[in-house]
N, C-alpha and C. Protein backbone atom coordinates (compact mmCIF):
# COMPACT_ATOMS: atom_id res chain seq x y z
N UNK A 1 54.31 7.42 -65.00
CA UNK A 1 54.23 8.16 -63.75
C UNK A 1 52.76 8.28 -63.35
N UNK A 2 52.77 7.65 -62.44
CA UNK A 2 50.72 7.85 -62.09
C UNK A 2 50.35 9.09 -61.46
N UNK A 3 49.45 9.55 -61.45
CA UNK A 3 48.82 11.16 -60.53
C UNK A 3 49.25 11.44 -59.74
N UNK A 4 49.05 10.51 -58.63
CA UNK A 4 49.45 10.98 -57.26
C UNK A 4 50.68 11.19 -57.19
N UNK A 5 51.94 10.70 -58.05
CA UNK A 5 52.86 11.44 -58.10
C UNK A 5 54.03 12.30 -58.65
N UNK A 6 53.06 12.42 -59.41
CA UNK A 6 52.85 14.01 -60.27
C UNK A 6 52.72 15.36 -59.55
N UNK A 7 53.92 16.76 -59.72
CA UNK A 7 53.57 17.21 -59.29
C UNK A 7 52.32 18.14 -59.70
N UNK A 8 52.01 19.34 -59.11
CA UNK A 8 50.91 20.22 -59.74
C UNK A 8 51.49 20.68 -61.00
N UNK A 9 52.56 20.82 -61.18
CA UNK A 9 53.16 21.34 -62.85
C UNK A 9 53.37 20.92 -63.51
N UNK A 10 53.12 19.35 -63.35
CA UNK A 10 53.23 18.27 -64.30
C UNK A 10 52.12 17.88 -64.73
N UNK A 11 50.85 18.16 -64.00
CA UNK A 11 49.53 17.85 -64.07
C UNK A 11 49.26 18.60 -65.94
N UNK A 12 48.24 18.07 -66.42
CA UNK A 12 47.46 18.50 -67.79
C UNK A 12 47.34 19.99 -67.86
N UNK A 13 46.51 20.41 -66.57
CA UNK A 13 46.13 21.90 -66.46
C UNK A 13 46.93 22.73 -66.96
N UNK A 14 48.29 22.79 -66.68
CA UNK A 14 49.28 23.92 -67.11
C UNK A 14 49.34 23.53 -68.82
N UNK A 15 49.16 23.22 -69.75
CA UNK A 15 48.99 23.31 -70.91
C UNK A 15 47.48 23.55 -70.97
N UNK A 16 46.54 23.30 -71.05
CA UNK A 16 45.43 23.53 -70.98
C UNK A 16 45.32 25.56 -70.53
N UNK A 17 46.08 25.12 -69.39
CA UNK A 17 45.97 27.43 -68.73
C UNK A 17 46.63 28.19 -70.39
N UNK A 18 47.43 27.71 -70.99
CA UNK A 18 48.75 28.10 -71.70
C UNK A 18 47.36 28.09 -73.32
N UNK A 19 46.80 27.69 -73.22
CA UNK A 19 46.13 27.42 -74.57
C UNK A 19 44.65 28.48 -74.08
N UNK A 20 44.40 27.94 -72.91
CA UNK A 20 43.10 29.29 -72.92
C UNK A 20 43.71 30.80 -72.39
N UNK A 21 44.69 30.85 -72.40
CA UNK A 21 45.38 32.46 -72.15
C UNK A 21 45.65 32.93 -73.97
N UNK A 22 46.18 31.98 -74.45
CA UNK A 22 46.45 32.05 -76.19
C UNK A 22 45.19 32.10 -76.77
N UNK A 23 43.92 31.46 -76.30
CA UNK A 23 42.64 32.07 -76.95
C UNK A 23 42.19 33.25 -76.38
N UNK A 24 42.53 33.58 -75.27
CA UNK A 24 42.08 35.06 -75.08
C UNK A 24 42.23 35.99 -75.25
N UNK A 25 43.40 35.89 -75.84
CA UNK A 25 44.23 36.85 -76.60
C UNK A 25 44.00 36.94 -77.79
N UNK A 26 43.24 35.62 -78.75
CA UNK A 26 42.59 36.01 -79.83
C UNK A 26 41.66 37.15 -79.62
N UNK A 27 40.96 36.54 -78.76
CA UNK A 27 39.11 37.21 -78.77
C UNK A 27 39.81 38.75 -78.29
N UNK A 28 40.48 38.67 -77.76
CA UNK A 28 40.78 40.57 -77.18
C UNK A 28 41.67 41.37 -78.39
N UNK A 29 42.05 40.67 -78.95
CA UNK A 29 42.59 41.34 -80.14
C UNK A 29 41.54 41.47 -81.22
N UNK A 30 40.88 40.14 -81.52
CA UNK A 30 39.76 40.70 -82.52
C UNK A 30 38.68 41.19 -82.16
N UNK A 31 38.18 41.82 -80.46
CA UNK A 31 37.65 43.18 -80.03
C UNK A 31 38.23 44.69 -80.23
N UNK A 32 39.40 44.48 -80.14
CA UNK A 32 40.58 45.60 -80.06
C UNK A 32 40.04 46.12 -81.44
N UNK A 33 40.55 44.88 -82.66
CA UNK A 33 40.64 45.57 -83.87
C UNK A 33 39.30 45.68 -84.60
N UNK A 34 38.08 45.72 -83.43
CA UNK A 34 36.85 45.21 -84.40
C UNK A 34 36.13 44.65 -85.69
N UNK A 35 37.00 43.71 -85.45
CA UNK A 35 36.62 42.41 -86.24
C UNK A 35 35.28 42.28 -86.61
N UNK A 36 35.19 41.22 -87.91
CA UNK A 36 33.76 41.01 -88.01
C UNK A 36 33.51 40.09 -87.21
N UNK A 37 32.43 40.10 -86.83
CA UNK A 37 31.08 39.55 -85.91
C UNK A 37 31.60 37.78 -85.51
N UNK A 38 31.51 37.30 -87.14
CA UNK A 38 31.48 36.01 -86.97
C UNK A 38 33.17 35.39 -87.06
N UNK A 39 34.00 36.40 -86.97
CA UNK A 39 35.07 35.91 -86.34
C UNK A 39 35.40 36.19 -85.22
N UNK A 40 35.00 37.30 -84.12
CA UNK A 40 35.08 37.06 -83.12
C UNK A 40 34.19 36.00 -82.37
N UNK A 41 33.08 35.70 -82.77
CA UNK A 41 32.67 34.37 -82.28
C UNK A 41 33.17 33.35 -82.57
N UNK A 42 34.20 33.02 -83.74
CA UNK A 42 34.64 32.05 -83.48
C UNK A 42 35.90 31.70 -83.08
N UNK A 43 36.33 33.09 -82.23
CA UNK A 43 37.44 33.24 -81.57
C UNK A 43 36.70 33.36 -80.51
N UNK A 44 36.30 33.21 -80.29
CA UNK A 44 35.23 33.25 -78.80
C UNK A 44 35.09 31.16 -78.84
N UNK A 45 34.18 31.07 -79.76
CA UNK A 45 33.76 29.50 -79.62
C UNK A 45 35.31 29.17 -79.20
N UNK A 46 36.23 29.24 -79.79
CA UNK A 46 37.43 28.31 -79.74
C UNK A 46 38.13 29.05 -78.13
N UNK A 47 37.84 29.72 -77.19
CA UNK A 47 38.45 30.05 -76.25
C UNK A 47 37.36 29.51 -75.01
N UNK A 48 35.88 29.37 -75.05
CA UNK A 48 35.12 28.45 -74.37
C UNK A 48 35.48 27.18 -74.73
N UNK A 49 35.69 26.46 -75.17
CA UNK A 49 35.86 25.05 -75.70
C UNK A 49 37.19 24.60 -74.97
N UNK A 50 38.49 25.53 -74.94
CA UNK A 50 39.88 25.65 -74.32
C UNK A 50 39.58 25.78 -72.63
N UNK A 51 38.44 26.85 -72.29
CA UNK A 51 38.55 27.21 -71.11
C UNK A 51 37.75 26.18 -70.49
N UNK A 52 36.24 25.51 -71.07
CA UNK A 52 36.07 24.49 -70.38
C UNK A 52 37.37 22.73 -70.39
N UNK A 53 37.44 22.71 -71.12
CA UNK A 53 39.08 21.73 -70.48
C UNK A 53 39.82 22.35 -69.41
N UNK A 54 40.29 23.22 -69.73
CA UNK A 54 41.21 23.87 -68.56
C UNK A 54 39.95 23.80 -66.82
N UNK A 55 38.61 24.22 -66.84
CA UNK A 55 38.10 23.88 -65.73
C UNK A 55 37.70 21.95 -65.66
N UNK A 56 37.81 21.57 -66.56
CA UNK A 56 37.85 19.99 -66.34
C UNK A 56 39.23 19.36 -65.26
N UNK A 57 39.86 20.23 -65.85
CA UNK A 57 41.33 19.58 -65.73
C UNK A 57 41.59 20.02 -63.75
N UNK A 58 41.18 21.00 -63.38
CA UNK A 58 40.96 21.79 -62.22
C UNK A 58 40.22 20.80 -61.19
N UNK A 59 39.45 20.58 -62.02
CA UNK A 59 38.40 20.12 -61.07
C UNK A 59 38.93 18.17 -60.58
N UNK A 60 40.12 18.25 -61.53
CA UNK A 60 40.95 16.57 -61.02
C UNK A 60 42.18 17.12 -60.19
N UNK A 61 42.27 18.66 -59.39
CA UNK A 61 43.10 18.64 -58.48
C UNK A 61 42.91 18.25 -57.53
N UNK A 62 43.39 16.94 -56.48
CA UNK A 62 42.79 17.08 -55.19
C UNK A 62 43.97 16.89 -53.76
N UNK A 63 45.27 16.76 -54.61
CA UNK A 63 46.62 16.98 -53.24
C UNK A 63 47.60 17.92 -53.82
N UNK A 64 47.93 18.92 -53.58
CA UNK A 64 48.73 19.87 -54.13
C UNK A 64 49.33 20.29 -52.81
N UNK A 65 50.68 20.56 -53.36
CA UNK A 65 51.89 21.38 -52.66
C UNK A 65 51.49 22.83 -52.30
N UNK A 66 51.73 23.93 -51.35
CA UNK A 66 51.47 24.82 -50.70
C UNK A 66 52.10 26.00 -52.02
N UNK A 67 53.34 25.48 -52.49
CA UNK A 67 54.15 26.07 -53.28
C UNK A 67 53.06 25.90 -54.17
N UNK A 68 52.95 24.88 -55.19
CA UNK A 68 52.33 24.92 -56.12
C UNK A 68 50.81 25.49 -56.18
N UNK A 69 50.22 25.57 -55.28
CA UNK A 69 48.64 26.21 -55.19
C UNK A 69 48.77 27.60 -55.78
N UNK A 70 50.35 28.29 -54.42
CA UNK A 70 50.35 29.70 -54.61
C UNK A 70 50.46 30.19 -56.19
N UNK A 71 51.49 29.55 -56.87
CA UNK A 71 51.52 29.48 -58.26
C UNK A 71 50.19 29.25 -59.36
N UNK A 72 49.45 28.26 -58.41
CA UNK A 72 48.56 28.28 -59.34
C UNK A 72 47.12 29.74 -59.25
N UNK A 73 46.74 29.70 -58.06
CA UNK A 73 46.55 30.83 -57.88
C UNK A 73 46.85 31.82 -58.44
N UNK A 74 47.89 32.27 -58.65
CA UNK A 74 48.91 33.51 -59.46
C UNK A 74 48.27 33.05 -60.98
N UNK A 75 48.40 32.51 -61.47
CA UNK A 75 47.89 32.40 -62.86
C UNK A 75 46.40 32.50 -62.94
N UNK A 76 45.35 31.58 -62.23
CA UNK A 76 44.05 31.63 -62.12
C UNK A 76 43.69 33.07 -62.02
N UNK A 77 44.49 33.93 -61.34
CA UNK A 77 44.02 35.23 -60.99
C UNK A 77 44.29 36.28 -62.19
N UNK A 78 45.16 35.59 -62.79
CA UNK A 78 45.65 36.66 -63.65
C UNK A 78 44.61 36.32 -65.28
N UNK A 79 44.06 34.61 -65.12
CA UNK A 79 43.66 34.41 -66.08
C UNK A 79 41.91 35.09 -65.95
N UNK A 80 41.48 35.36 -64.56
CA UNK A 80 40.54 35.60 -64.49
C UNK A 80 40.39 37.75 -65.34
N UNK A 81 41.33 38.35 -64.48
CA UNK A 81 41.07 39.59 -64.66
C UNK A 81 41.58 39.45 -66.53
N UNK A 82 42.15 38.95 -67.18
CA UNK A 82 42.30 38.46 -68.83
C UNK A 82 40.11 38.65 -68.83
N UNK A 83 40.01 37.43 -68.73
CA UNK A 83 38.59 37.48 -69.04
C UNK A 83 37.44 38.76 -68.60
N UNK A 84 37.95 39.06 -67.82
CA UNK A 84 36.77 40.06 -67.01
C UNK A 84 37.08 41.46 -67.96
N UNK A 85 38.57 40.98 -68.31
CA UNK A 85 38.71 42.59 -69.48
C UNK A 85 37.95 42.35 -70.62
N UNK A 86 38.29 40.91 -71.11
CA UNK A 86 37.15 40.61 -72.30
C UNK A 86 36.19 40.77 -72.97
N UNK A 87 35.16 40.73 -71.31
CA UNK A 87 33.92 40.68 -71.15
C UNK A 87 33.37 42.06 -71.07
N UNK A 88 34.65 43.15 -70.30
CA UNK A 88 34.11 44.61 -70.45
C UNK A 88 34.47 45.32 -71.91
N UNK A 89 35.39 44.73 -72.81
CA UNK A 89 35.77 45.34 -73.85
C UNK A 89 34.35 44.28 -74.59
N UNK A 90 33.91 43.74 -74.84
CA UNK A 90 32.72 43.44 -75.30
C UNK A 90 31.32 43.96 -75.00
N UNK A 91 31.15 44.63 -74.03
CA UNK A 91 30.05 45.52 -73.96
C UNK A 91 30.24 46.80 -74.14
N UNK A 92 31.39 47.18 -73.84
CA UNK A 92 31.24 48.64 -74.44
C UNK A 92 31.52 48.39 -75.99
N UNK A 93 32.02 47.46 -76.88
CA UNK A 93 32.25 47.71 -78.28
C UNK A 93 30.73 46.85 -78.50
N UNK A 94 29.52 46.62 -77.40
CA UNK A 94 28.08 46.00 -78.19
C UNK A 94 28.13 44.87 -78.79
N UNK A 95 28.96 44.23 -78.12
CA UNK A 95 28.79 42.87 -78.96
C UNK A 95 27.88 42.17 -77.50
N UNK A 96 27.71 42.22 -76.56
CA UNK A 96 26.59 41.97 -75.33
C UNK A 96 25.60 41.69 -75.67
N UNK A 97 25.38 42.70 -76.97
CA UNK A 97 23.76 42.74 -76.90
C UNK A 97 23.35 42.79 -78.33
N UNK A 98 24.39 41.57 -78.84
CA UNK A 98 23.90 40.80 -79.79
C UNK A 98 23.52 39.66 -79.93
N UNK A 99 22.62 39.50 -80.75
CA UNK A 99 21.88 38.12 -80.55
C UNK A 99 23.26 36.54 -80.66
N UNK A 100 24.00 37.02 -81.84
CA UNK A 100 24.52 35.93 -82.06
C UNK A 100 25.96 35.92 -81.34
N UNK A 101 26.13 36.84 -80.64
CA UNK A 101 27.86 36.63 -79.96
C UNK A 101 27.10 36.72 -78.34
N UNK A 102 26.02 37.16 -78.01
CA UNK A 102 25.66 37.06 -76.59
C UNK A 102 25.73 35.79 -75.86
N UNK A 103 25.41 34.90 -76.43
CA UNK A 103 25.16 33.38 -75.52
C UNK A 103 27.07 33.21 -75.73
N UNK A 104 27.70 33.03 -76.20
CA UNK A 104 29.00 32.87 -76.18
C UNK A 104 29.63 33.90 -74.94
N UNK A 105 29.07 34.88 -74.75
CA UNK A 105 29.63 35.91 -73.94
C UNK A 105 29.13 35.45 -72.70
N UNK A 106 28.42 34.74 -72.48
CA UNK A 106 27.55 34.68 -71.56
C UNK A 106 28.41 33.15 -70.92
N UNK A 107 28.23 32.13 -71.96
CA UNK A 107 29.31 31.15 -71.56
C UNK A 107 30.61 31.52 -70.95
N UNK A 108 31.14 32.46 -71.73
CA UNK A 108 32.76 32.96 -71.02
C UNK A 108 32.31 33.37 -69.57
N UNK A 109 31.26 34.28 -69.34
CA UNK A 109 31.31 34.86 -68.12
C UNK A 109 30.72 33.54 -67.12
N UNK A 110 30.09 32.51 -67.40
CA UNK A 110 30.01 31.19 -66.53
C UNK A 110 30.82 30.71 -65.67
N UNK A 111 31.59 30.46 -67.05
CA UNK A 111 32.94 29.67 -67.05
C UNK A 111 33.60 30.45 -65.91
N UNK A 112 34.10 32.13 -66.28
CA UNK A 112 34.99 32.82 -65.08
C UNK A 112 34.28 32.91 -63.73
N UNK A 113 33.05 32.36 -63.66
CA UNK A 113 32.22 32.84 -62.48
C UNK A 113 32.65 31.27 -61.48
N UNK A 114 33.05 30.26 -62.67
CA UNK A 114 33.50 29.24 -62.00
C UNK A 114 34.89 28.74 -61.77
N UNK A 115 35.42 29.69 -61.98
CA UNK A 115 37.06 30.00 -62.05
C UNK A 115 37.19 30.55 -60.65
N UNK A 116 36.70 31.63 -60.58
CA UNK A 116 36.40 32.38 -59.10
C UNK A 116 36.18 31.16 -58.24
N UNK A 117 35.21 30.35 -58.14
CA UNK A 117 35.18 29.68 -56.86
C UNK A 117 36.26 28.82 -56.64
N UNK A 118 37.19 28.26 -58.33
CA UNK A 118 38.26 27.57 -58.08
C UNK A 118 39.14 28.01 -56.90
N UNK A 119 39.46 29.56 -57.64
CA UNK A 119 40.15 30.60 -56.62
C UNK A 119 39.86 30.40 -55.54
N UNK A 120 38.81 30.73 -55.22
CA UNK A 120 38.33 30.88 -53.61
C UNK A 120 38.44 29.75 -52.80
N UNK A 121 38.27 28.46 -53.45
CA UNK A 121 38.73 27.23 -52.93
C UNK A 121 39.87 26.62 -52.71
N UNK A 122 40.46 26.99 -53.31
CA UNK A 122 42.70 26.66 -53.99
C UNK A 122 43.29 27.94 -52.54
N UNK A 123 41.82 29.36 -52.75
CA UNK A 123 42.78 29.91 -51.51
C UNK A 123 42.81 30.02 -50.04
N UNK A 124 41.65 29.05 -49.85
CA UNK A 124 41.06 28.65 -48.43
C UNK A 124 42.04 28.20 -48.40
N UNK A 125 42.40 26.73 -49.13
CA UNK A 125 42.77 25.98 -48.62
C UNK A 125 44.59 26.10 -48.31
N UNK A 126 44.85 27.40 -48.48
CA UNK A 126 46.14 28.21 -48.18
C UNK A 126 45.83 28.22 -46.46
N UNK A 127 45.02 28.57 -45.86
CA UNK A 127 44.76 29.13 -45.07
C UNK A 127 44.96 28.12 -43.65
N UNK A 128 45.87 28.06 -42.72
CA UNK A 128 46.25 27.35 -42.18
C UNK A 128 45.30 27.60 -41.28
N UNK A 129 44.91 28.37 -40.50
CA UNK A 129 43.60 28.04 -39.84
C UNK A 129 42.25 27.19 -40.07
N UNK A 130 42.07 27.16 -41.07
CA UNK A 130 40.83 26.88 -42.09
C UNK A 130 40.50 25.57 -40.84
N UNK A 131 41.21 24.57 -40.64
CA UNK A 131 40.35 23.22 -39.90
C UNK A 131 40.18 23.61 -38.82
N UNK A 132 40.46 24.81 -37.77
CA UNK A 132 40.43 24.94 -36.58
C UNK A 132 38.72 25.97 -36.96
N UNK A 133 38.56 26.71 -37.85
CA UNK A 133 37.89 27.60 -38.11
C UNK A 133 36.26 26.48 -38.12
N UNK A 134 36.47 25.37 -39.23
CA UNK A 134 35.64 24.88 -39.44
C UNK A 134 34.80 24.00 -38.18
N UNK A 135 35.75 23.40 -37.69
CA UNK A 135 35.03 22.86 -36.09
C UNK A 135 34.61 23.40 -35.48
N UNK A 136 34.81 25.04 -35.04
CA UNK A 136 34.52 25.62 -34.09
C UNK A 136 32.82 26.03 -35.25
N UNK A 137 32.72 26.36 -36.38
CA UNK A 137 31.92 26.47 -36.79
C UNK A 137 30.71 25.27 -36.65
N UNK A 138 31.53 24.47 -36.95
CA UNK A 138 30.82 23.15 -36.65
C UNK A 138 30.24 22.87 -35.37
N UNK A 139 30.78 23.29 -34.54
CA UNK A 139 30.32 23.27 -32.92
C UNK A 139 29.34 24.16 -32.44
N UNK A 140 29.38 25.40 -33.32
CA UNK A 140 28.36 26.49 -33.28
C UNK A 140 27.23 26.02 -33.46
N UNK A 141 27.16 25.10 -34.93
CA UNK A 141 26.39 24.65 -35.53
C UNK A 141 25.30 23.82 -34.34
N UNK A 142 25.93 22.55 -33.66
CA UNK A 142 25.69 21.32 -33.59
C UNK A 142 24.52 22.12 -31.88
N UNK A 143 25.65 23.19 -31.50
CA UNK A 143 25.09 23.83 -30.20
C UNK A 143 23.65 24.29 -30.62
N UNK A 144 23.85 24.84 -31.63
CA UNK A 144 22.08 25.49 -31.84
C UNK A 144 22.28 27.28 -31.54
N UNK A 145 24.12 27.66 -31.72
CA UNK A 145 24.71 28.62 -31.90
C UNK A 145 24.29 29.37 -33.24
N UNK A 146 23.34 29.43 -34.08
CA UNK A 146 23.52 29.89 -35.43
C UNK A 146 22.29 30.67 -35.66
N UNK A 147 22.76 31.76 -36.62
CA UNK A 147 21.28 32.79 -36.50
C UNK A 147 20.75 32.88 -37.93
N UNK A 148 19.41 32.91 -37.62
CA UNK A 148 18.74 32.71 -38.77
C UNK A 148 18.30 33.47 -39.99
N UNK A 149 18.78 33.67 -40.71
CA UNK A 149 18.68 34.53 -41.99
C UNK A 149 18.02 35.81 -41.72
N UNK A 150 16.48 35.45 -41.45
CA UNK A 150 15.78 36.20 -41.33
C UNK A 150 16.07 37.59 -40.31
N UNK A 151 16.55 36.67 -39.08
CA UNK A 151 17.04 37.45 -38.12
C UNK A 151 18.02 38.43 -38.52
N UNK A 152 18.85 38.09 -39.08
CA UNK A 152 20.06 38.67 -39.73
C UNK A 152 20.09 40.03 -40.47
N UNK A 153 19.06 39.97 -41.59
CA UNK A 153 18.09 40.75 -42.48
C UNK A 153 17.35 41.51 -41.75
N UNK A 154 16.86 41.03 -41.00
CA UNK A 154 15.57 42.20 -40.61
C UNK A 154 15.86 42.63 -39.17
């Protein structure tokens, strides 16, 4: 069966989402139960390693069903606020602002910072206005319609 006609739930990603939701659930359990150090990092290493595939795999979406976006969306969103709890149950239990679990923490929060724009991109492109929006922007543009930062600010 080649890509293009494949649907979005047949695509890699949905095992890939299914394996970095199952590592996040490591790392939040061995925050929960305050674990030692160097096993939550390596329940950490093994849930960056999962979550960058899963944004590999994202980033080879490029024709998806209206149905399937919304779905995917629904998970992206749910996988994001997963991480963002992560990331707050790791600074208040101080693992932030340790030398050796910080750069790992810091990767996770990358990674979700680039999850977000997935989102934001998967949900434009919901947006049935979006090509009428962009021309007229575009036309703003081309007119010499557009104000300048500075202006904006000050």
């Amino acid at each position: 069966m080649s890509a293009v006609s494949q649907t979005l739930n047949q695509m890699p990603w949905i095992a890939d989402y299914d394996r970095v939701v199952a590592a996040a659930g490591a790392v939040a359990k061995s925050l929960k139960k305050h674990a030692s150090l160097i096993s939550v990092i390596g329940d950490l290493w093994k849930a960056n390693r999962k979550f960058k595939v899963l944004l590999l795999d994202l980033r080879k979406i490029t024709n998806a069903q209206r149905e399937d976006l919304v779905d995917l969306l629904s998970k992206l969103r749910s996988l994001n606020g997963c991480i963002n709890d992560i990331l707050g149950l790791a600074k208040k239990y101080g693992y932030r602002n340790r030398t050796l679990s910080n750069a790992c923490f810091h990767a996770l929060e990358k990674q979700n910072i680039e999850l977000l724009d997935f989102i934001e991109t998967f949900g434009l492109s919901l947006r049935a206005d979006l090509d009428e929006l962009t021309k007229q922007a575009l036309a703003e543009y081309q007119q010499g319609e557009t104000v300048s930062l500075e202006s904006a600010l000050g």
